[in-house]
PDB file of N, CA and C in Angstrom:
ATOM      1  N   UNK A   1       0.852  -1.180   0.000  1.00  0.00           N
ATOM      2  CA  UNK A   1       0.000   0.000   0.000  1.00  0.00           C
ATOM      3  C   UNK A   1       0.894   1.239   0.000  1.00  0.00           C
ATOM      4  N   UNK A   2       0.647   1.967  -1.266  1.00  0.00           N
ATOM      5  CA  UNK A   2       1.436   3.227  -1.270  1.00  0.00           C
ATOM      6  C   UNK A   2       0.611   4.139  -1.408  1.00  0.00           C
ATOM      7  N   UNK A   3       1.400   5.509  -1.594  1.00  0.00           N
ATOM      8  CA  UNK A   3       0.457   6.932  -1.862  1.00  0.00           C
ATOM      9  C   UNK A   3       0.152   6.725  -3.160  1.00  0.00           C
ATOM     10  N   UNK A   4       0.996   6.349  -4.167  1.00  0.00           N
ATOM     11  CA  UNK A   4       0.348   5.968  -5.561  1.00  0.00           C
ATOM     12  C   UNK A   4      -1.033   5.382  -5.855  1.00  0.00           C
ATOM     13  N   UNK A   5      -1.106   4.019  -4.530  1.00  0.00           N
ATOM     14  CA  UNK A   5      -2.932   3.889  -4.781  1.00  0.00           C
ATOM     15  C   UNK A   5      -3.855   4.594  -5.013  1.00  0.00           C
ATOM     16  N   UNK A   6      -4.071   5.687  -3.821  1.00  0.00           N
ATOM     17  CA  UNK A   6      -4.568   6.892  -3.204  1.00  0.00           C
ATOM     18  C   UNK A   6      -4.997   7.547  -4.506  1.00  0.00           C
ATOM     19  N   UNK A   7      -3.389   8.186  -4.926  1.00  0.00           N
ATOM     20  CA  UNK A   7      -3.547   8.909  -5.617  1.00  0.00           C
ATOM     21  C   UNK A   7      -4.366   8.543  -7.358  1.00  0.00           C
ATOM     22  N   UNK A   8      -4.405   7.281  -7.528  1.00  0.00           N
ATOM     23  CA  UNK A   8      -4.930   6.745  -8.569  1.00  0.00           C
ATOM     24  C   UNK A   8      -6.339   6.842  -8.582  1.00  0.00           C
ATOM     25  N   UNK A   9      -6.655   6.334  -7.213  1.00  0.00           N
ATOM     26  CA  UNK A   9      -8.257   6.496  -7.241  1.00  0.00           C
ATOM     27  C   UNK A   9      -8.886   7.663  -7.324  1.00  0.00           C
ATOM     28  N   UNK A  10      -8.080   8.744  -6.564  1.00  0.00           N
ATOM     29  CA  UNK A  10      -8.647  10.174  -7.123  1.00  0.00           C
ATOM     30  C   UNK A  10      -8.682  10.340  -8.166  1.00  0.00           C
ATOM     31  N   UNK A  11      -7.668  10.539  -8.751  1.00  0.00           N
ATOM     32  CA  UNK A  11      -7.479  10.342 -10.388  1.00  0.00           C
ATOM     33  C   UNK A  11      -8.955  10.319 -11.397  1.00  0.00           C
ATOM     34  N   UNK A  12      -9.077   8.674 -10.868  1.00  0.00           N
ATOM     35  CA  UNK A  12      -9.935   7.860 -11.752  1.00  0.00           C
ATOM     36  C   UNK A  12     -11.381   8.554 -11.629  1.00  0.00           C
ATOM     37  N   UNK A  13     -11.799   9.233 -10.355  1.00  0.00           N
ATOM     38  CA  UNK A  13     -13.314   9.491  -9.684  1.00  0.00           C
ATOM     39  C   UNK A  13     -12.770  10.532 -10.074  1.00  0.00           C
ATOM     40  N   UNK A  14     -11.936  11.523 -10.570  1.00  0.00           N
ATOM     41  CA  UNK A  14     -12.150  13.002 -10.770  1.00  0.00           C
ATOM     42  C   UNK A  14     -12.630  12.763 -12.087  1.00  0.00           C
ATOM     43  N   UNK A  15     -11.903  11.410 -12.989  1.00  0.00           N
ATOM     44  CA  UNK A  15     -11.936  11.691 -14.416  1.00  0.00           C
ATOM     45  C   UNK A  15     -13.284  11.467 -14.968  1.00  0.00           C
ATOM     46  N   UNK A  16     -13.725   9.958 -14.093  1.00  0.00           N
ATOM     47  CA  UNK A  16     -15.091   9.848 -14.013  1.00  0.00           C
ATOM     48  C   UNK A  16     -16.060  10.908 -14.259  1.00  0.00           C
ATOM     49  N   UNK A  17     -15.983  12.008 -13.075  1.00  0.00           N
ATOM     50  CA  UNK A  17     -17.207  12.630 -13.460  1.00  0.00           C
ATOM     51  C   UNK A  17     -16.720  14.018 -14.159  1.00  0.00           C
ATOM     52  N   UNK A  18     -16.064  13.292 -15.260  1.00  0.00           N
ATOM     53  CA  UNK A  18     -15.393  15.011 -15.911  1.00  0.00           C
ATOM     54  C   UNK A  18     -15.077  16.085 -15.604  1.00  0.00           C
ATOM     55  N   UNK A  19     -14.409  16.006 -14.811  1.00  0.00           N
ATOM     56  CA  UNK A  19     -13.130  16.908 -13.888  1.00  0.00           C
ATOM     57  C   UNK A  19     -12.164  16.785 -14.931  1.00  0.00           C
ATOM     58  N   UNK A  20     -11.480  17.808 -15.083  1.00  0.00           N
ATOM     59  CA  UNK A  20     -10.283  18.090 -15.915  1.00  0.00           C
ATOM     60  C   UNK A  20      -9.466  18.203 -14.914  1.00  0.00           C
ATOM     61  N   UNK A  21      -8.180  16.597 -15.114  1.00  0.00           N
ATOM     62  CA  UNK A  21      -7.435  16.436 -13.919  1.00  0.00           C
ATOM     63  C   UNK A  21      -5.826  15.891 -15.022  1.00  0.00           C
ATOM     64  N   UNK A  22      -4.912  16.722 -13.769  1.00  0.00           N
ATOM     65  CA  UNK A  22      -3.327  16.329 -14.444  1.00  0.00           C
ATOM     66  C   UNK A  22      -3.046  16.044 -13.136  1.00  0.00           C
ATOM     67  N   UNK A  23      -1.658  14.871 -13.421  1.00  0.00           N
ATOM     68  CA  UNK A  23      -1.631  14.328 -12.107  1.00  0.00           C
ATOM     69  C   UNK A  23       0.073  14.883 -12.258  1.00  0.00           C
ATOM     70  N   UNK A  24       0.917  14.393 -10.986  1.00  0.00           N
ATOM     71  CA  UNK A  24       2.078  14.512 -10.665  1.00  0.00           C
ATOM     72  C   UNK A  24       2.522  15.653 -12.043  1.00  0.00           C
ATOM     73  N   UNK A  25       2.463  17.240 -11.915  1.00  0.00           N
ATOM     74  CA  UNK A  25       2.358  18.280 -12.504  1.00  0.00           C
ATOM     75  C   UNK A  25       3.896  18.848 -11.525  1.00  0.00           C
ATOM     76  N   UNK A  26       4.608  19.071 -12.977  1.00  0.00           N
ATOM     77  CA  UNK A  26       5.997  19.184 -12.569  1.00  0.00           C
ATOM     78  C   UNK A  26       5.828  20.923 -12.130  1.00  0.00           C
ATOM     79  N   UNK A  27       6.669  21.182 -11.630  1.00  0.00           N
ATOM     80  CA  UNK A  27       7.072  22.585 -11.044  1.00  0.00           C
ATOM     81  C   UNK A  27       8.285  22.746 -11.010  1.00  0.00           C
ATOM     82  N   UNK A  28       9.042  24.002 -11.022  1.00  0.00           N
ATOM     83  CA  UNK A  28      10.357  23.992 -10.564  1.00  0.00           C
ATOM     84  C   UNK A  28      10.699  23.548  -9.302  1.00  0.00           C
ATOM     85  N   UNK A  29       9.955  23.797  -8.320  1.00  0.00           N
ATOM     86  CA  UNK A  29      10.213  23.338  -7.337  1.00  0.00           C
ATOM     87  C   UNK A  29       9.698  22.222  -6.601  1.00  0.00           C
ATOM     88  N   UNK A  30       9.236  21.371  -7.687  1.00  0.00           N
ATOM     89  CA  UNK A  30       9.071  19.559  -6.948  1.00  0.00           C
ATOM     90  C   UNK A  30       7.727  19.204  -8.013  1.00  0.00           C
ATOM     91  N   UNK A  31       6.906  18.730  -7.692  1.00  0.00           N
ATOM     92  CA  UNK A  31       6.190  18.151  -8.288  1.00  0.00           C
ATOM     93  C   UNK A  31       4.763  18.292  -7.448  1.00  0.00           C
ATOM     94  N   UNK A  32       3.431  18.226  -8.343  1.00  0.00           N
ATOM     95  CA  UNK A  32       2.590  18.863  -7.497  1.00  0.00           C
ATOM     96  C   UNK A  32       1.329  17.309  -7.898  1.00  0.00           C
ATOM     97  N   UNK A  33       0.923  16.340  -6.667  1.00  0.00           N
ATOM     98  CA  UNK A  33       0.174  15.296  -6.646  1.00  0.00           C
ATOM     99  C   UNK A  33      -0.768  15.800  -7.843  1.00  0.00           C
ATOM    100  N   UNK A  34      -1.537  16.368  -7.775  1.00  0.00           N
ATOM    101  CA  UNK A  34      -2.706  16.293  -8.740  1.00  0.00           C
ATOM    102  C   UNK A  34      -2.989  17.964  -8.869  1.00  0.00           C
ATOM    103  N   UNK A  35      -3.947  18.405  -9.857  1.00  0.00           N
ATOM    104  CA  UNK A  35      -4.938  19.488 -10.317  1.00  0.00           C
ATOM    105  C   UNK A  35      -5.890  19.161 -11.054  1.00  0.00           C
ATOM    106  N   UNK A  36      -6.828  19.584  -9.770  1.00  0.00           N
ATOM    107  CA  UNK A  36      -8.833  19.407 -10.454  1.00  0.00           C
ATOM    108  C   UNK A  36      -9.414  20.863 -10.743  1.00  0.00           C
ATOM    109  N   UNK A  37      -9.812  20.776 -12.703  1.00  0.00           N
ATOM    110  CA  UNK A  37     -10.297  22.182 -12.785  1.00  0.00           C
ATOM    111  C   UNK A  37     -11.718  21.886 -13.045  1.00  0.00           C
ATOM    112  N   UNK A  38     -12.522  22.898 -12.665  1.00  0.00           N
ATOM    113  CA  UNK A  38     -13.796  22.991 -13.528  1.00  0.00           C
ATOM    114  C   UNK A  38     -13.719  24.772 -14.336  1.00  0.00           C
ATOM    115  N   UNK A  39     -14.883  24.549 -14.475  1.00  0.00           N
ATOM    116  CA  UNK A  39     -14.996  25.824 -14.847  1.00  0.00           C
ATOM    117  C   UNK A  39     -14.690  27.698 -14.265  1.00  0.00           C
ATOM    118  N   UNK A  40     -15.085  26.556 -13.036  1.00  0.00           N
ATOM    119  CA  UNK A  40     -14.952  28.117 -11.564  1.00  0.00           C
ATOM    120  C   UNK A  40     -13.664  28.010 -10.734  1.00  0.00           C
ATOM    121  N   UNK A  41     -13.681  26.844 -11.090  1.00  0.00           N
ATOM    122  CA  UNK A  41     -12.202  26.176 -10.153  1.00  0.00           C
ATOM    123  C   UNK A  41     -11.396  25.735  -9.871  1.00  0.00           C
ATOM    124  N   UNK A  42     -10.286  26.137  -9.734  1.00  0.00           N
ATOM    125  CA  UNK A  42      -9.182  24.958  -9.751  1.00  0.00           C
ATOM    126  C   UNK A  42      -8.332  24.822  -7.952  1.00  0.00           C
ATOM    127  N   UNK A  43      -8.484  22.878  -8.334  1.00  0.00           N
ATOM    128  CA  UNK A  43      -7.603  22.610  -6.896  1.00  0.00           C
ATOM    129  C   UNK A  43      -6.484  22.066  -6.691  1.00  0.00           C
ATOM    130  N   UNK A  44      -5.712  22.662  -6.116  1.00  0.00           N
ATOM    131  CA  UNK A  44      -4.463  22.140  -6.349  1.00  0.00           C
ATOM    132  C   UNK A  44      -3.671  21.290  -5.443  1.00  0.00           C
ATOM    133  N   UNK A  45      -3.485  19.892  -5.383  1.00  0.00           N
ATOM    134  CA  UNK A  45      -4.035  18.509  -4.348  1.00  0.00           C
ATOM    135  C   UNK A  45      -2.484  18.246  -3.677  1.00  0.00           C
ATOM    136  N   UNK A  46      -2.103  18.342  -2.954  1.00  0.00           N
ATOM    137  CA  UNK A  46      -1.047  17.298  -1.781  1.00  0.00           C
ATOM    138  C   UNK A  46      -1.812  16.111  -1.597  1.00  0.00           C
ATOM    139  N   UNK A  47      -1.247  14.868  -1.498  1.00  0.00           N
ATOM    140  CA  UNK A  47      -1.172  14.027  -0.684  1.00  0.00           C
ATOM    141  C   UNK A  47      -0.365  13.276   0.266  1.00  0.00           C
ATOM    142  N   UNK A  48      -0.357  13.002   1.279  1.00  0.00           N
ATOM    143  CA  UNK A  48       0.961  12.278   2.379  1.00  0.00           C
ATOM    144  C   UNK A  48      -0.350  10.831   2.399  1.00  0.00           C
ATOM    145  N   UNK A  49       0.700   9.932   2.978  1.00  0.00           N
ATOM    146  CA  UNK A  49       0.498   8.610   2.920  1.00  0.00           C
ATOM    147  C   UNK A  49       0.918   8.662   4.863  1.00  0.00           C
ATOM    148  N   UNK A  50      -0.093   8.389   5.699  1.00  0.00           N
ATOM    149  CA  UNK A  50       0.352   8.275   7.214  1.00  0.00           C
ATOM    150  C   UNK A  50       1.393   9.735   7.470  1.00  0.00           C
ATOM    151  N   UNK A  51       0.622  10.441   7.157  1.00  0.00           N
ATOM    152  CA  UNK A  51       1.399  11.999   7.534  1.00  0.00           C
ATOM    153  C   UNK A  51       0.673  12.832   8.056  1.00  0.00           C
ATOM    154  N   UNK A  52       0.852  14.075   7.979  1.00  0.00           N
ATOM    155  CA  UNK A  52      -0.017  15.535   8.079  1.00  0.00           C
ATOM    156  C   UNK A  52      -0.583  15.743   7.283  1.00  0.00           C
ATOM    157  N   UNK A  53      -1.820  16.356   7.078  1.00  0.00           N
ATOM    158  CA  UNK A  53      -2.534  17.560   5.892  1.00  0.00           C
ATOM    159  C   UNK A  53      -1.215  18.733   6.216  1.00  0.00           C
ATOM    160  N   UNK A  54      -1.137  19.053   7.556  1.00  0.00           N
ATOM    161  CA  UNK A  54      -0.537  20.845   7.663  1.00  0.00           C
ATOM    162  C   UNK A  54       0.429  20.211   6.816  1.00  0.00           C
ATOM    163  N   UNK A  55       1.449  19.164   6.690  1.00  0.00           N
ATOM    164  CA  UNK A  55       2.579  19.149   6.133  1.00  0.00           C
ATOM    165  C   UNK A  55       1.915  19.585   4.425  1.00  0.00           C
ATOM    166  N   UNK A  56       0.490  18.251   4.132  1.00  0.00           N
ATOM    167  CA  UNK A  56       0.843  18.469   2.518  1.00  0.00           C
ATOM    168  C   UNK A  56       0.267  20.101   2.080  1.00  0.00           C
ATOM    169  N   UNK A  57      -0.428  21.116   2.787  1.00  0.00           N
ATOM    170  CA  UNK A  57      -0.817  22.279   2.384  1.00  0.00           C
ATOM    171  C   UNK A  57       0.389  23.003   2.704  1.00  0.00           C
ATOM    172  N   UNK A  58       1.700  22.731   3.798  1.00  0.00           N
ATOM    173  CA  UNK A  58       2.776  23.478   3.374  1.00  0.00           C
ATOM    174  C   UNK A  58       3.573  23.412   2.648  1.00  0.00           C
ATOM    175  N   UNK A  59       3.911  22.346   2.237  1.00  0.00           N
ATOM    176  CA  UNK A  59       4.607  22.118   0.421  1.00  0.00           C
ATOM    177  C   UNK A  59       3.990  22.760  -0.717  1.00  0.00           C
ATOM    178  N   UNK A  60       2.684  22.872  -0.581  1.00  0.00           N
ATOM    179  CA  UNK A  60       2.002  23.878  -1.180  1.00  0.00           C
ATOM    180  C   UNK A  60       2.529  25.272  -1.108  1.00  0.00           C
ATOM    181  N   UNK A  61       2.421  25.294  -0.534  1.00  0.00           N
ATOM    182  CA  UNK A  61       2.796  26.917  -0.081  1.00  0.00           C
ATOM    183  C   UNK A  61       4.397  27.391  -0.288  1.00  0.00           C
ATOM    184  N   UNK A  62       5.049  26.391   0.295  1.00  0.00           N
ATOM    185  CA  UNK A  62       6.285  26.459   0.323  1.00  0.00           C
ATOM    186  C   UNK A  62       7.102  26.601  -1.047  1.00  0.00           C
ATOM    187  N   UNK A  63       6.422  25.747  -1.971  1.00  0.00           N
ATOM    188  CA  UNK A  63       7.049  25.105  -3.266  1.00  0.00           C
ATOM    189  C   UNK A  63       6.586  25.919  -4.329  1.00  0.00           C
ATOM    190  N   UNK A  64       5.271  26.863  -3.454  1.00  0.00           N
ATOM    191  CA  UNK A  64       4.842  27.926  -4.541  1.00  0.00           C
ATOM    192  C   UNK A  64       4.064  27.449  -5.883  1.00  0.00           C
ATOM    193  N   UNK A  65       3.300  26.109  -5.670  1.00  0.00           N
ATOM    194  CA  UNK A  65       2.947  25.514  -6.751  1.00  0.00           C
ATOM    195  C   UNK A  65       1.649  26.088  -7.495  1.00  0.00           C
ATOM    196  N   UNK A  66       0.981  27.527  -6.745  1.00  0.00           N
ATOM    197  CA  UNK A  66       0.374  28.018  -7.311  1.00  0.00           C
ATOM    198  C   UNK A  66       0.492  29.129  -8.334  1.00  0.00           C
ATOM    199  N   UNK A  67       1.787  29.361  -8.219  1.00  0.00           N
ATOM    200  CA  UNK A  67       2.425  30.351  -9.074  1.00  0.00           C
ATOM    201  C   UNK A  67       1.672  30.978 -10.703  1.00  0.00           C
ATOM    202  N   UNK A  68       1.537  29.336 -11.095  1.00  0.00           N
ATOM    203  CA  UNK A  68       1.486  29.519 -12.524  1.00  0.00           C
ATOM    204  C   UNK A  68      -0.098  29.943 -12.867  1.00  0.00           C
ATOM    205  N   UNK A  69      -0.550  29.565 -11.779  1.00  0.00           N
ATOM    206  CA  UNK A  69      -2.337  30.482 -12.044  1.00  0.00           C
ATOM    207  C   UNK A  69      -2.849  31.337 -11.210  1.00  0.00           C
ATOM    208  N   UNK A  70      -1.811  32.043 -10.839  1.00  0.00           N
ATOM    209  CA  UNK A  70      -1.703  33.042  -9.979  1.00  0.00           C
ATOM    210  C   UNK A  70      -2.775  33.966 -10.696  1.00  0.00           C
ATOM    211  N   UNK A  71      -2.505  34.503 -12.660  1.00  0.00           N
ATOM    212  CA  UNK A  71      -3.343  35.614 -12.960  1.00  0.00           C
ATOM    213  C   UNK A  71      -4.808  34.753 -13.407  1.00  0.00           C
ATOM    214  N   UNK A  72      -5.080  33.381 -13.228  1.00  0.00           N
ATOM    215  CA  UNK A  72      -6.222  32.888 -13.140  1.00  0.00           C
ATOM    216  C   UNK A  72      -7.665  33.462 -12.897  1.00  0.00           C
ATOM    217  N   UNK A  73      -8.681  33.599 -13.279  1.00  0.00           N
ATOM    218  CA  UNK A  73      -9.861  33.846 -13.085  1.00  0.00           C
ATOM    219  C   UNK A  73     -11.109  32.897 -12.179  1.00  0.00           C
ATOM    220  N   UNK A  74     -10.325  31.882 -12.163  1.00  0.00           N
ATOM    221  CA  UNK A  74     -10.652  30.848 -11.267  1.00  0.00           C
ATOM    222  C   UNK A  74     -10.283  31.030  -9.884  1.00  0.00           C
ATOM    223  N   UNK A  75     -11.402  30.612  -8.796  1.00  0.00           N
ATOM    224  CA  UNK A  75     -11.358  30.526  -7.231  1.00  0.00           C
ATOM    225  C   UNK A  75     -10.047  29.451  -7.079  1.00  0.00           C
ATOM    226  N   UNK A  76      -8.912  29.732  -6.558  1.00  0.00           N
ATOM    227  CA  UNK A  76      -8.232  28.586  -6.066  1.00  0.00           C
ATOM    228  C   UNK A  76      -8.458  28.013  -4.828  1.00  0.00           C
ATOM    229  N   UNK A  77      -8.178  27.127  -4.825  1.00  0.00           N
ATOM    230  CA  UNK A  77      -8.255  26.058  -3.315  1.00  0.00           C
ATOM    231  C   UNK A  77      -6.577  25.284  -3.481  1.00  0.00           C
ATOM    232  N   UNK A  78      -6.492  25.171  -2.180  1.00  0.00           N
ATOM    233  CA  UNK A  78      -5.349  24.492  -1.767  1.00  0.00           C
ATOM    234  C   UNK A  78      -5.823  23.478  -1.028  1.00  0.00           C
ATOM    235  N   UNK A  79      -5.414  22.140  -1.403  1.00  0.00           N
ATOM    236  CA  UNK A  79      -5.898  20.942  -0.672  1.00  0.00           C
ATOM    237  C   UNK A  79      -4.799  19.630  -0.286  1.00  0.00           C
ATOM    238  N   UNK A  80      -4.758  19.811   1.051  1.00  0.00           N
ATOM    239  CA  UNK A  80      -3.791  18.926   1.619  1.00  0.00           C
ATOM    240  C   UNK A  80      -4.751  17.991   1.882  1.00  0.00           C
ATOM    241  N   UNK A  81      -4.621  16.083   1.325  1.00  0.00           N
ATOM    242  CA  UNK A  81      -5.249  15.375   1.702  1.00  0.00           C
ATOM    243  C   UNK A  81      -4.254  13.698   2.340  1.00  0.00           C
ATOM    244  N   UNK A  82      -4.448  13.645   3.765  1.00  0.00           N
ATOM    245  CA  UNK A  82      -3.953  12.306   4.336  1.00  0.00           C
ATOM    246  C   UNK A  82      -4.303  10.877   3.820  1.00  0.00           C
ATOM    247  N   UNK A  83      -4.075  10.104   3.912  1.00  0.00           N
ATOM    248  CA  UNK A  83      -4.210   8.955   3.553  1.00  0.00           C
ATOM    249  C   UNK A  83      -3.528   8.000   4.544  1.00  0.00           C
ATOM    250  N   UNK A  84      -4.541   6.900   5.189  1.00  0.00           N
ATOM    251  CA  UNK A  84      -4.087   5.992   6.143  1.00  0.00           C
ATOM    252  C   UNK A  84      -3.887   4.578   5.556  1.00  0.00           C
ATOM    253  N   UNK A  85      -2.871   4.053   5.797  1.00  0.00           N
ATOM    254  CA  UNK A  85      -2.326   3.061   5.219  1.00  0.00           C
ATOM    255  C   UNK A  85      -2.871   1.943   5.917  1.00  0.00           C
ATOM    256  N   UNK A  86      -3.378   1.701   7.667  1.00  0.00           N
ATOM    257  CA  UNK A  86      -4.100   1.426   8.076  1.00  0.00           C
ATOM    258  C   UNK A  86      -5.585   0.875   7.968  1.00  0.00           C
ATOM    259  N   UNK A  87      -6.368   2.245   7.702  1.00  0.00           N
ATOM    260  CA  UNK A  87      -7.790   2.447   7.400  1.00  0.00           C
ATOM    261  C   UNK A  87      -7.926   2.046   5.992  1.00  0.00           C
ATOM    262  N   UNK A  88      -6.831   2.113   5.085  1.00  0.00           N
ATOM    263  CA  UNK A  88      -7.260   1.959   3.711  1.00  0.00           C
ATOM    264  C   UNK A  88      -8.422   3.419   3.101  1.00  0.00           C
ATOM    265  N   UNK A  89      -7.760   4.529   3.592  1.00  0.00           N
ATOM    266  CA  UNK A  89      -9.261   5.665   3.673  1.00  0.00           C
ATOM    267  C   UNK A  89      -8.310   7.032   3.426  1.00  0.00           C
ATOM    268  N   UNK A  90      -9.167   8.014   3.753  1.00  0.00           N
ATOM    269  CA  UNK A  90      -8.871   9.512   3.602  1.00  0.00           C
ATOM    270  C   UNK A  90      -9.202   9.202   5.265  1.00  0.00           C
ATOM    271  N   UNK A  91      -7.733   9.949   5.746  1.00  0.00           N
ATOM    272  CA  UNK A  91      -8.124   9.655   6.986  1.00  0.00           C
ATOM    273  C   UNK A  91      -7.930  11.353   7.464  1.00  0.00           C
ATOM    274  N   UNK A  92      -7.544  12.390   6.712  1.00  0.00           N
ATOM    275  CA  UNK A  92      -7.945  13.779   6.636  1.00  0.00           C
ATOM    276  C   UNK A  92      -7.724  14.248   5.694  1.00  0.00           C
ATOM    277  N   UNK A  93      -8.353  15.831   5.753  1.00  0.00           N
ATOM    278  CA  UNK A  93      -7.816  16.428   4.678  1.00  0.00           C
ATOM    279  C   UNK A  93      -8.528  18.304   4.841  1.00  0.00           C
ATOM    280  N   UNK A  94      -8.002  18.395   4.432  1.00  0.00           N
ATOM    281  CA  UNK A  94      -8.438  20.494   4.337  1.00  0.00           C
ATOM    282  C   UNK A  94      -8.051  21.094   3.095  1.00  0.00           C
ATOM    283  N   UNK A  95      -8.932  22.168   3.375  1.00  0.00           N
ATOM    284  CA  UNK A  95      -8.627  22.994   2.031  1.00  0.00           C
ATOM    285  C   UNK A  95      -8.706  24.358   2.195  1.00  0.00           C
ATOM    286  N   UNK A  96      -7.791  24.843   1.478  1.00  0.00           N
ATOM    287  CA  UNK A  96      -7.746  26.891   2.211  1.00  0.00           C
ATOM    288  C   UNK A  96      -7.850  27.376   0.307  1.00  0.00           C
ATOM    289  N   UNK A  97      -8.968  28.549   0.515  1.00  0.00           N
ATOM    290  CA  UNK A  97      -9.093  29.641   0.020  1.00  0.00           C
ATOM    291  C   UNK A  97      -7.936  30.468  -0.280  1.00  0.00           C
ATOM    292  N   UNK A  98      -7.046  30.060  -1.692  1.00  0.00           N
ATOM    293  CA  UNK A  98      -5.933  30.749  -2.047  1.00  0.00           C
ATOM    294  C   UNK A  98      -6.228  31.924  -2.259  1.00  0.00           C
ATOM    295  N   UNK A  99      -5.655  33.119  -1.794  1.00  0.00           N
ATOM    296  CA  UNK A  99      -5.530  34.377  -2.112  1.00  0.00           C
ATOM    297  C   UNK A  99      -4.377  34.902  -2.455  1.00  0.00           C
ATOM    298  N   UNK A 100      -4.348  35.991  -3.910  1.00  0.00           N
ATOM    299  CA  UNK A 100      -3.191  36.616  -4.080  1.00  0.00           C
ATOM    300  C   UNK A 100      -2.998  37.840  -3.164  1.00  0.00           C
ATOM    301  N   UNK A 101      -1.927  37.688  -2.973  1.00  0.00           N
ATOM    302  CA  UNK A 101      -1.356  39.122  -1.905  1.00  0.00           C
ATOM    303  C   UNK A 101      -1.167  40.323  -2.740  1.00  0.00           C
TER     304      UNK A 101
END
């Protein structure tokens, strides 16, 4: 059981219901798990495998992976989501209201 599972099944249920989704989305500064757009929105996904959310929304932040839709017209969200290796589940997850400064 890895984060790769996890991350597959999101994947598959975003693509499912026609979510426009790119997964492991390179950055200069690391690589970013997933991005779910719709029309109004785009989210931009961490996942940890038996970790923190605070950790995966600060790699977010840290790594600056919102950079590139910074002049976007779209609501961003930042979404750190856990995964228990245990539970076999989303065992947390949060999401913050990106704002440009």
């Amino acid at each position: 059981m890895w984060e790769g599972y996890f991350h597959a099944i999101i994947y598959l249920v975003m693509s499912y219901i026609n979510v426009y989704v790119q997964a492991e989305v390179l950055h200069h500064k690391g690589r970013l798990d997933l991005i779910a757009q719709t029309d109004d929105y785009l989210y931009l996904m961490e996942f940890k495998l038996d970790g923190r959310v605070e950790d995966a929304l600060e790699q977010i932040k840290q790594r600056a992976y919102f950079m590139p839709y910074r002049n976007s017209d779209k609501i961003i969200f930042l979404v750190g989501i856990n995964f228990s290796k245990e539970e076999r589940n989303v065992d947390s997850w949060e999401a913050q209201r990106w704002q440009a400064s």
